[in-house]
C-alpha atoms as a PDB file:
ATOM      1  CA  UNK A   1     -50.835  -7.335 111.637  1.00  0.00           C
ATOM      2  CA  UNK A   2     -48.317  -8.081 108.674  1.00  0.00           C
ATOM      3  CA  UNK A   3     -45.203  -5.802 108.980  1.00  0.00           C
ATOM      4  CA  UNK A   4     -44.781  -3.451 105.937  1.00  0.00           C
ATOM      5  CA  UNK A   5     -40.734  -3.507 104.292  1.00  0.00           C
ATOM      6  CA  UNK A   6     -39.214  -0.240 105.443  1.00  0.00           C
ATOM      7  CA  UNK A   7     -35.961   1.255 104.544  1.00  0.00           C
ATOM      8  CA  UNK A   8     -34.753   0.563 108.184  1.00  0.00           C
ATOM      9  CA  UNK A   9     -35.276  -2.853 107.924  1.00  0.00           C
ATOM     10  CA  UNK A  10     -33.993  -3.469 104.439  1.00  0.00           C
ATOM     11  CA  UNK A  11     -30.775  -2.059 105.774  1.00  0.00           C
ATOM     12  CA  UNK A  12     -30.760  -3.760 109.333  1.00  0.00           C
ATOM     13  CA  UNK A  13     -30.774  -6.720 107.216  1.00  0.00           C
ATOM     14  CA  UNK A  14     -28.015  -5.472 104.765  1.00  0.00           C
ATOM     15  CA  UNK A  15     -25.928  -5.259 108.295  1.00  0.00           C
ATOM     16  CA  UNK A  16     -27.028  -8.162 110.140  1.00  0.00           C
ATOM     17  CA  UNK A  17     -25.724 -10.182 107.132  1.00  0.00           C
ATOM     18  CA  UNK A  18     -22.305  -8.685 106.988  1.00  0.00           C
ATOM     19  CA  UNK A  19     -22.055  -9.548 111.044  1.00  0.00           C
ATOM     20  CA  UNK A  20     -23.263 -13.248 110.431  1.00  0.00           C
ATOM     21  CA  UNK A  21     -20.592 -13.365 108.036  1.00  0.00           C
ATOM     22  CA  UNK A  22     -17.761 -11.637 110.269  1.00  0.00           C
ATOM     23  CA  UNK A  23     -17.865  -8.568 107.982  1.00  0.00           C
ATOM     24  CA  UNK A  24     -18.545  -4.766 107.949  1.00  0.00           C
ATOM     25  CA  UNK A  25     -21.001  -3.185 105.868  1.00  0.00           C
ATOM     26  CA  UNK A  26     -17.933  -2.366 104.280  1.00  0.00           C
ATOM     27  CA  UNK A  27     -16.504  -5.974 103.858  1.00  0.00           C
ATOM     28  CA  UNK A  28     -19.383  -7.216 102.684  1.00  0.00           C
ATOM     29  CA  UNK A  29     -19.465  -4.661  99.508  1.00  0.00           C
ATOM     30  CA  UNK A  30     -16.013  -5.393  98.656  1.00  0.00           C
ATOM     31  CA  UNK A  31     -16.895  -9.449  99.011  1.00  0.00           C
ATOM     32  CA  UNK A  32     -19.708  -9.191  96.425  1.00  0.00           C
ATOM     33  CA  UNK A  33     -17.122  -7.377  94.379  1.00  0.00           C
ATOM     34  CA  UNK A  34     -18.677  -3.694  95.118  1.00  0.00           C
ATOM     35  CA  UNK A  35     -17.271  -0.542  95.718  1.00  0.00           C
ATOM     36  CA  UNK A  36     -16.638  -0.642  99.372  1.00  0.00           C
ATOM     37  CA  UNK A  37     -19.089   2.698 100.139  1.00  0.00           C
ATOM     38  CA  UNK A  38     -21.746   0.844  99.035  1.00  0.00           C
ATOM     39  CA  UNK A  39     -23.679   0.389 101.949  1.00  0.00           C
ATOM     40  CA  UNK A  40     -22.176   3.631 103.819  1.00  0.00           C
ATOM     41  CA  UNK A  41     -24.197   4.778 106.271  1.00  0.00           C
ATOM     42  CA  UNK A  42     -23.785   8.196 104.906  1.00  0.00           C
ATOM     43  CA  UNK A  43     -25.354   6.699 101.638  1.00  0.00           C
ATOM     44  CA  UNK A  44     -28.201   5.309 103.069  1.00  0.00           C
ATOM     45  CA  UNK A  45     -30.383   8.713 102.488  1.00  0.00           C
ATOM     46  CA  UNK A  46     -29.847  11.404  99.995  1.00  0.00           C
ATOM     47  CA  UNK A  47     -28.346  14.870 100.549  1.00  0.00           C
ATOM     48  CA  UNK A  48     -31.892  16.177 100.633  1.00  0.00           C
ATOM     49  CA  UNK A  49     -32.697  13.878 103.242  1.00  0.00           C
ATOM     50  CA  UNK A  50     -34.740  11.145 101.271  1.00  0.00           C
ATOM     51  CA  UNK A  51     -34.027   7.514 102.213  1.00  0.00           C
ATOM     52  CA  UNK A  52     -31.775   5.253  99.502  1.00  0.00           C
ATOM     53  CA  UNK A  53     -32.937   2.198  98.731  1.00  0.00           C
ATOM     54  CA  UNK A  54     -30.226  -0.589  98.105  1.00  0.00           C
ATOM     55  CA  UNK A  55     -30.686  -1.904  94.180  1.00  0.00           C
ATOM     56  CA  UNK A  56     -31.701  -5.275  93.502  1.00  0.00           C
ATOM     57  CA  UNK A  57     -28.227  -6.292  91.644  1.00  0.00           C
ATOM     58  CA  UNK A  58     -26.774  -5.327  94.955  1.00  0.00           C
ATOM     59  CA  UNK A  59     -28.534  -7.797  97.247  1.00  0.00           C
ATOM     60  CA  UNK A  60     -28.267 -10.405  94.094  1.00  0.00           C
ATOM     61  CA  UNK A  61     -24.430  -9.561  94.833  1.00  0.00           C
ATOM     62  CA  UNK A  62     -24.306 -10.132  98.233  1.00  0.00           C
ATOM     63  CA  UNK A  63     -26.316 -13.134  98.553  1.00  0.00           C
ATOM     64  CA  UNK A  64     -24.196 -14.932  96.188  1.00  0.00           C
ATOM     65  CA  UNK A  65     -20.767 -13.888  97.340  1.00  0.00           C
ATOM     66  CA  UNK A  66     -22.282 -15.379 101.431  1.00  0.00           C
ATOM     67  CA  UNK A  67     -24.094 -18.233 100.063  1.00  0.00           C
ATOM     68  CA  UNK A  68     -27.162 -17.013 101.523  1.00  0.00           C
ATOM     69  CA  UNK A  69     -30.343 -17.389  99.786  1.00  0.00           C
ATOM     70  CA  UNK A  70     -33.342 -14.917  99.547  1.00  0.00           C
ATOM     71  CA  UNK A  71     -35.766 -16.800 101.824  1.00  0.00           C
ATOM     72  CA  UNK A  72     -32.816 -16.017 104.533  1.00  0.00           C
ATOM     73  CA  UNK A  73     -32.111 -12.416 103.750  1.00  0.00           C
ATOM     74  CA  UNK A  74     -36.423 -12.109 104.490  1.00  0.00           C
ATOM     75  CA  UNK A  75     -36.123 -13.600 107.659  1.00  0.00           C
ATOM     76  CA  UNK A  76     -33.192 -11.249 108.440  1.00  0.00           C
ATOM     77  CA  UNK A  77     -35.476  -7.842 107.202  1.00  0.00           C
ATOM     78  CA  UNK A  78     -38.475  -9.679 109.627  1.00  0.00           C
ATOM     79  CA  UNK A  79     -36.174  -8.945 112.636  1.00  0.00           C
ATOM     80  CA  UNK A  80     -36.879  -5.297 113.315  1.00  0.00           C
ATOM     81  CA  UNK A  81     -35.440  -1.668 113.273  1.00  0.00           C
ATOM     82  CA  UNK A  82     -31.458  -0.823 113.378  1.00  0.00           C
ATOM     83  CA  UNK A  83     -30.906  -0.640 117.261  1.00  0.00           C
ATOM     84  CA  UNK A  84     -28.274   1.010 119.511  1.00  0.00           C
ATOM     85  CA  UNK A  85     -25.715  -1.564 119.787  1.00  0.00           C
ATOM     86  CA  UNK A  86     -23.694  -1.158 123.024  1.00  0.00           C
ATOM     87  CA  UNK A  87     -20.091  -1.631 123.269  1.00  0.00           C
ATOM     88  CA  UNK A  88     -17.377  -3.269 125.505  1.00  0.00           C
ATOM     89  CA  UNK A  89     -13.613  -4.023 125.558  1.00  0.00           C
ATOM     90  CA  UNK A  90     -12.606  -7.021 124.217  1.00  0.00           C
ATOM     91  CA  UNK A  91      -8.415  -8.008 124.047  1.00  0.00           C
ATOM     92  CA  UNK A  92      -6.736  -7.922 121.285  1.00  0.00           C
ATOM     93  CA  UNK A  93      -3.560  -9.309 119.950  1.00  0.00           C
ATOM     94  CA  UNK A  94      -1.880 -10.160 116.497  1.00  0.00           C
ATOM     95  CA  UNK A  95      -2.689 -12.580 114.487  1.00  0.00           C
ATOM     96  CA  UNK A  96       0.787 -13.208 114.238  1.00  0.00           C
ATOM     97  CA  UNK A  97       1.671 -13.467 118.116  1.00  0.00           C
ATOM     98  CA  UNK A  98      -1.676 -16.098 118.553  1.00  0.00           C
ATOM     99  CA  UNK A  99       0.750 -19.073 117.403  1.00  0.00           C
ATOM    100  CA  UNK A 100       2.962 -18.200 120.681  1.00  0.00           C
ATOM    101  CA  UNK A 101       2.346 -20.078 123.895  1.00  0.00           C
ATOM    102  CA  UNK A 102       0.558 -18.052 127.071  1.00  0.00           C
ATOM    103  CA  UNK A 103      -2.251 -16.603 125.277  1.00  0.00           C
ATOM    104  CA  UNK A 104      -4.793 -19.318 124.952  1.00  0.00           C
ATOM    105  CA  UNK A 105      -5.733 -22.338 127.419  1.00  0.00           C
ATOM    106  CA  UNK A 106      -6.381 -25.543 125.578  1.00  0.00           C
ATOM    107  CA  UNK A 107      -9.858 -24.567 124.565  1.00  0.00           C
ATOM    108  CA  UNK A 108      -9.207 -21.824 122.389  1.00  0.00           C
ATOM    109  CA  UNK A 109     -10.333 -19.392 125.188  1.00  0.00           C
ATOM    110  CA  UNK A 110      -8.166 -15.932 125.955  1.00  0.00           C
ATOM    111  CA  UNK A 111      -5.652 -16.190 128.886  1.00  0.00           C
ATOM    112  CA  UNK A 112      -2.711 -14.523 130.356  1.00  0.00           C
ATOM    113  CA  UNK A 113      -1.169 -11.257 129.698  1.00  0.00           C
ATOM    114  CA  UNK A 114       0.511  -8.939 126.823  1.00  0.00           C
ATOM    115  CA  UNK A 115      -3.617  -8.681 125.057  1.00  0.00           C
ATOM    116  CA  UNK A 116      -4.345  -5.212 124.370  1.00  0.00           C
ATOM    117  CA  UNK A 117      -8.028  -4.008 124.104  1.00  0.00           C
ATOM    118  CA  UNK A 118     -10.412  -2.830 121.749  1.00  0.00           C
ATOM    119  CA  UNK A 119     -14.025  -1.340 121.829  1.00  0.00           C
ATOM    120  CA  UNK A 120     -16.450  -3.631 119.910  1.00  0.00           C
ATOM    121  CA  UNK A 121     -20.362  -3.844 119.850  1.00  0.00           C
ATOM    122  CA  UNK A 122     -21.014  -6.076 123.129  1.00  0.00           C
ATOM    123  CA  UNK A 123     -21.634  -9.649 122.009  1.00  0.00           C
ATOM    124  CA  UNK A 124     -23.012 -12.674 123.860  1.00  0.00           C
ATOM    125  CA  UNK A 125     -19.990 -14.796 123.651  1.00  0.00           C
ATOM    126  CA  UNK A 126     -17.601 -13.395 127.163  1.00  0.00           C
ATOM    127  CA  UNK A 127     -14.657 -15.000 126.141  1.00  0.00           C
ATOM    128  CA  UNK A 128     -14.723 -13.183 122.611  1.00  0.00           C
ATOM    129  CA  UNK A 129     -11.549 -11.465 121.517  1.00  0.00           C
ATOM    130  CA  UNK A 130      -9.667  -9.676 118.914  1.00  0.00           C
ATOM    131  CA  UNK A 131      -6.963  -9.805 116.368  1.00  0.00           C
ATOM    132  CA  UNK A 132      -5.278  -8.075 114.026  1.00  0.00           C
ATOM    133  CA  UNK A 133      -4.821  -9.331 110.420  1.00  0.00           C
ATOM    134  CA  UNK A 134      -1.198  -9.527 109.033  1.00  0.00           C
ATOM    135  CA  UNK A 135      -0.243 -10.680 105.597  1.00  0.00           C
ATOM    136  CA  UNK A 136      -2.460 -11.391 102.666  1.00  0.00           C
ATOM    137  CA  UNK A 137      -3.912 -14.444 103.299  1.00  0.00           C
ATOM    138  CA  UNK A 138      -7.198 -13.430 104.198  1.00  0.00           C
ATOM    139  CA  UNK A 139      -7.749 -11.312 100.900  1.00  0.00           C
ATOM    140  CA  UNK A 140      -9.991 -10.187  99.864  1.00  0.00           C
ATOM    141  CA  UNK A 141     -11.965 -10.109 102.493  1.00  0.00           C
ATOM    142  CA  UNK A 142      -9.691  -9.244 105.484  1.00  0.00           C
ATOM    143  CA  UNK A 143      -6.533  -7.499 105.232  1.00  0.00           C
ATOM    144  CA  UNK A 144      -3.677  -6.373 106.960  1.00  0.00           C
ATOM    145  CA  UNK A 145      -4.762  -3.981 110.059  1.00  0.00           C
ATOM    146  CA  UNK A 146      -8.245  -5.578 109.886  1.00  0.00           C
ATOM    147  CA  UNK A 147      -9.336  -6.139 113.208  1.00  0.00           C
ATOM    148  CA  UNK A 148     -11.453  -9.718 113.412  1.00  0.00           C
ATOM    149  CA  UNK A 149     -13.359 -10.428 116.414  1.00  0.00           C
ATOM    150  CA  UNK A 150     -13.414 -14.098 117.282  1.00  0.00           C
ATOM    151  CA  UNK A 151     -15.956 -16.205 119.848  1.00  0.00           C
ATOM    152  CA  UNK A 152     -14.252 -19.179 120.977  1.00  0.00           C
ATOM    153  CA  UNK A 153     -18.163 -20.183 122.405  1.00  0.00           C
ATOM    154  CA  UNK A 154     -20.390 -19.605 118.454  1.00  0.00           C
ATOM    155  CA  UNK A 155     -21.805 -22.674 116.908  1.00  0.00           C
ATOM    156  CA  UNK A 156     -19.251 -23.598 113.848  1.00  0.00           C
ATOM    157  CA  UNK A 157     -21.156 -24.872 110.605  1.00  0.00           C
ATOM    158  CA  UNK A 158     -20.229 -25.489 107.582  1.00  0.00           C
ATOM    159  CA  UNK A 159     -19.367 -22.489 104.945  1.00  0.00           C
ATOM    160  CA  UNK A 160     -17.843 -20.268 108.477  1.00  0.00           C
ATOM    161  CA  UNK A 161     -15.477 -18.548 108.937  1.00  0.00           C
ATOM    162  CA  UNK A 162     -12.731 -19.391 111.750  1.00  0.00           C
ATOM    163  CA  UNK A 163      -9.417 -19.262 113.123  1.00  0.00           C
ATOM    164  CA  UNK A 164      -7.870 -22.403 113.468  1.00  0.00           C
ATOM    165  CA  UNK A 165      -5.040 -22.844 116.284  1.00  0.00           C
ATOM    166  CA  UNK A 166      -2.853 -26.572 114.919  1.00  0.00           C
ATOM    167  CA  UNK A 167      -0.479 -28.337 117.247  1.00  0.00           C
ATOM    168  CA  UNK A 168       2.102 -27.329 115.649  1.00  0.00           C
ATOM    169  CA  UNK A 169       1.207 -23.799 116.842  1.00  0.00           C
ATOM    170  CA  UNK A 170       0.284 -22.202 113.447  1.00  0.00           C
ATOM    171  CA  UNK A 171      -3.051 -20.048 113.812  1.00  0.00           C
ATOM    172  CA  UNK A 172      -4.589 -19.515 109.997  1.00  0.00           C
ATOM    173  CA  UNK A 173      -7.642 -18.080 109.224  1.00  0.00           C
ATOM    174  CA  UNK A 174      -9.879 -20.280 106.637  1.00  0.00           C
ATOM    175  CA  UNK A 175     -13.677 -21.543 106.099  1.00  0.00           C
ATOM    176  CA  UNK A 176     -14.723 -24.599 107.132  1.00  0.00           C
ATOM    177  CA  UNK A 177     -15.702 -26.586 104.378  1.00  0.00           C
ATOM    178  CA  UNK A 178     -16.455 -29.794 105.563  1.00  0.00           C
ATOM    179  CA  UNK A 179     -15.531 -31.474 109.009  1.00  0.00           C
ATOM    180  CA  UNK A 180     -16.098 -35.429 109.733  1.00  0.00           C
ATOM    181  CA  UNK A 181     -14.678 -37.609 111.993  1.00  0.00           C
ATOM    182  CA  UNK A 182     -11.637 -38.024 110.387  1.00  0.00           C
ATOM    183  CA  UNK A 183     -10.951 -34.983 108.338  1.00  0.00           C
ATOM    184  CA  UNK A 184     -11.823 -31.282 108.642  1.00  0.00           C
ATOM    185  CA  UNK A 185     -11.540 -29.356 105.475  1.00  0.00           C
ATOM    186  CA  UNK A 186     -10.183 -25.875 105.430  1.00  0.00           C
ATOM    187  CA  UNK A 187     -10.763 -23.555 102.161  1.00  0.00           C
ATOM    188  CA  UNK A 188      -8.493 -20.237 102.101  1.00  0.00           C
ATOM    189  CA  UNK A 189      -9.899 -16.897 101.622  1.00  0.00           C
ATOM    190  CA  UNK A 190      -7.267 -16.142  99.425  1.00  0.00           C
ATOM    191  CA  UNK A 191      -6.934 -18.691  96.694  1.00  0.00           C
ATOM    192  CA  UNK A 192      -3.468 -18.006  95.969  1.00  0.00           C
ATOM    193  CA  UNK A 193      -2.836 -19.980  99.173  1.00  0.00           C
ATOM    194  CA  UNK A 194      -3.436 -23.793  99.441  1.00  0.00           C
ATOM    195  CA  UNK A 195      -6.461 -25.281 100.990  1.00  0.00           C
ATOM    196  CA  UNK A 196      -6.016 -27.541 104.246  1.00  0.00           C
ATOM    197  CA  UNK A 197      -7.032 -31.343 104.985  1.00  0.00           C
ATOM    198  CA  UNK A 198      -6.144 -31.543 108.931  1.00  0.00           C
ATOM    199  CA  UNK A 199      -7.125 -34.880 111.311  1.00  0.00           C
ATOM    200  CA  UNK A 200      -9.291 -33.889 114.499  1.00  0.00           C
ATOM    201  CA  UNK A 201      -6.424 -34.327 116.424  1.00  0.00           C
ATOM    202  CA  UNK A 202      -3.976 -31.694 114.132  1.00  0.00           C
ATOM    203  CA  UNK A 203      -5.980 -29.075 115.544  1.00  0.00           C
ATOM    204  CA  UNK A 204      -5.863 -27.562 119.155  1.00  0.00           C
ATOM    205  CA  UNK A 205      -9.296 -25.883 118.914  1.00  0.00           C
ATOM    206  CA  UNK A 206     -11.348 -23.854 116.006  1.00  0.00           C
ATOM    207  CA  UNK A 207     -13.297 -20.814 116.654  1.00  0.00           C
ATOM    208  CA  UNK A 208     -15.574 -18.731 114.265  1.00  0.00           C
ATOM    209  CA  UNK A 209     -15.185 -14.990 113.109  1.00  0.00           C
ATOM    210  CA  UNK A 210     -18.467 -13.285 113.939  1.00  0.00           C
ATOM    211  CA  UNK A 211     -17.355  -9.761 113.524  1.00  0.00           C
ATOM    212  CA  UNK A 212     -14.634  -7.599 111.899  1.00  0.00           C
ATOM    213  CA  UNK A 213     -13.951  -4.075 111.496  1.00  0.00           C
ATOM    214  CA  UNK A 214     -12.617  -2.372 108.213  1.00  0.00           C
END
């Protein structure tokens, strides 16, 4: 039997498209340009207890500003009700200690000590871990006291976001935008900072932000 659209789904979908983008419901109303309440929980149903209904200029908004495209956001309302999502620790550390040695083995995975910890909805990834934006190169979409949550084991493709370790220790935050053999291409969030052109071997490992909290 066909499933009908609800108002749970439509916003399950709403959130699921933030995470798959690294972003709060939050971040993702400020990325499409927004006010960041947007897609508030608390403004999800009306003060006399009716559900609220996202507008159609809003999901326009946010589809643009992730590249998705509509056919995507309907597979996304497809996947079901809101759920409880559990939680665990994860460590955490700032993004401005990552560039020092002892914190990450060679693959990009967590190691060692001096990593705080953080409660965050339990994802698959083990290894996945925290850090704290400094600075403004991430704006808008991140920015400073952000938390990111980063999974050294997720899939990269192109258009993600990641944190890029170099072997000359600097750890930046950019979107892949296109990776061969011989080049990877790294666009900046903010785009008052330069874009990057690194060789395979410039970079120590790359890992993508699936989560942040704002």
């Amino acid at each position: 039997m066909p499933r009908k659209l609800s108002h749970n789904r439509l916003w399950a979908a709403i959130d699921a498209l933030a995470g798959r983008h690294g972003l709060t419901a939050s971040g993702l109303a400020k990325a499409a340009g927004l006010d960041p309440t947007t897609f508030n929980k608390s403004k999800r149903v009306t003060a006399a207890g009716r559900p609220r209904w996202p507008n159609t200029e809003s999901l326009a908004r946010i589809l643009d500003a992730t590249g998705s495209s509509l056919e995507d956001f309907l597979v996304l309302v497809a996947d079901g009700e809101v759920a409880f999502t559990p939680q665990r620790h994860v460590p955490l550390i700032g993004l401005a200690q990552a560039g020092r040695g002892g914190f990450f083995d060679d693959a990009g995975f967590p190691v060692g000590s001096g990593w705080e910890e953080v409660a965050f909805p339990d994802f698959k990834d083990e290894h996945a871990y925290a850090l704290e934006v400094s600075g403004d190169s991430m704006e808008p979409f991140y920015r400073a006291g952000d938390i990111i949550v980063v999974s050294p084991g997720a899939e990269i493709r192109r258009g993600d976001r990641v944190v890029v370790k170099t072997a000359g220790d600097e750890v930046m935050a950019k979107v892949l935008a296109r990776k061969t053999a011989t080049r990877i291409d790294l666009q900046s969030l903010n785009p008052a900072y330069e874009d990057r052109s690194l060789k395979p071997e410039e970079i120590v490992w790359m890992a993508r932000i699936i989560w942040a909290s704002q």
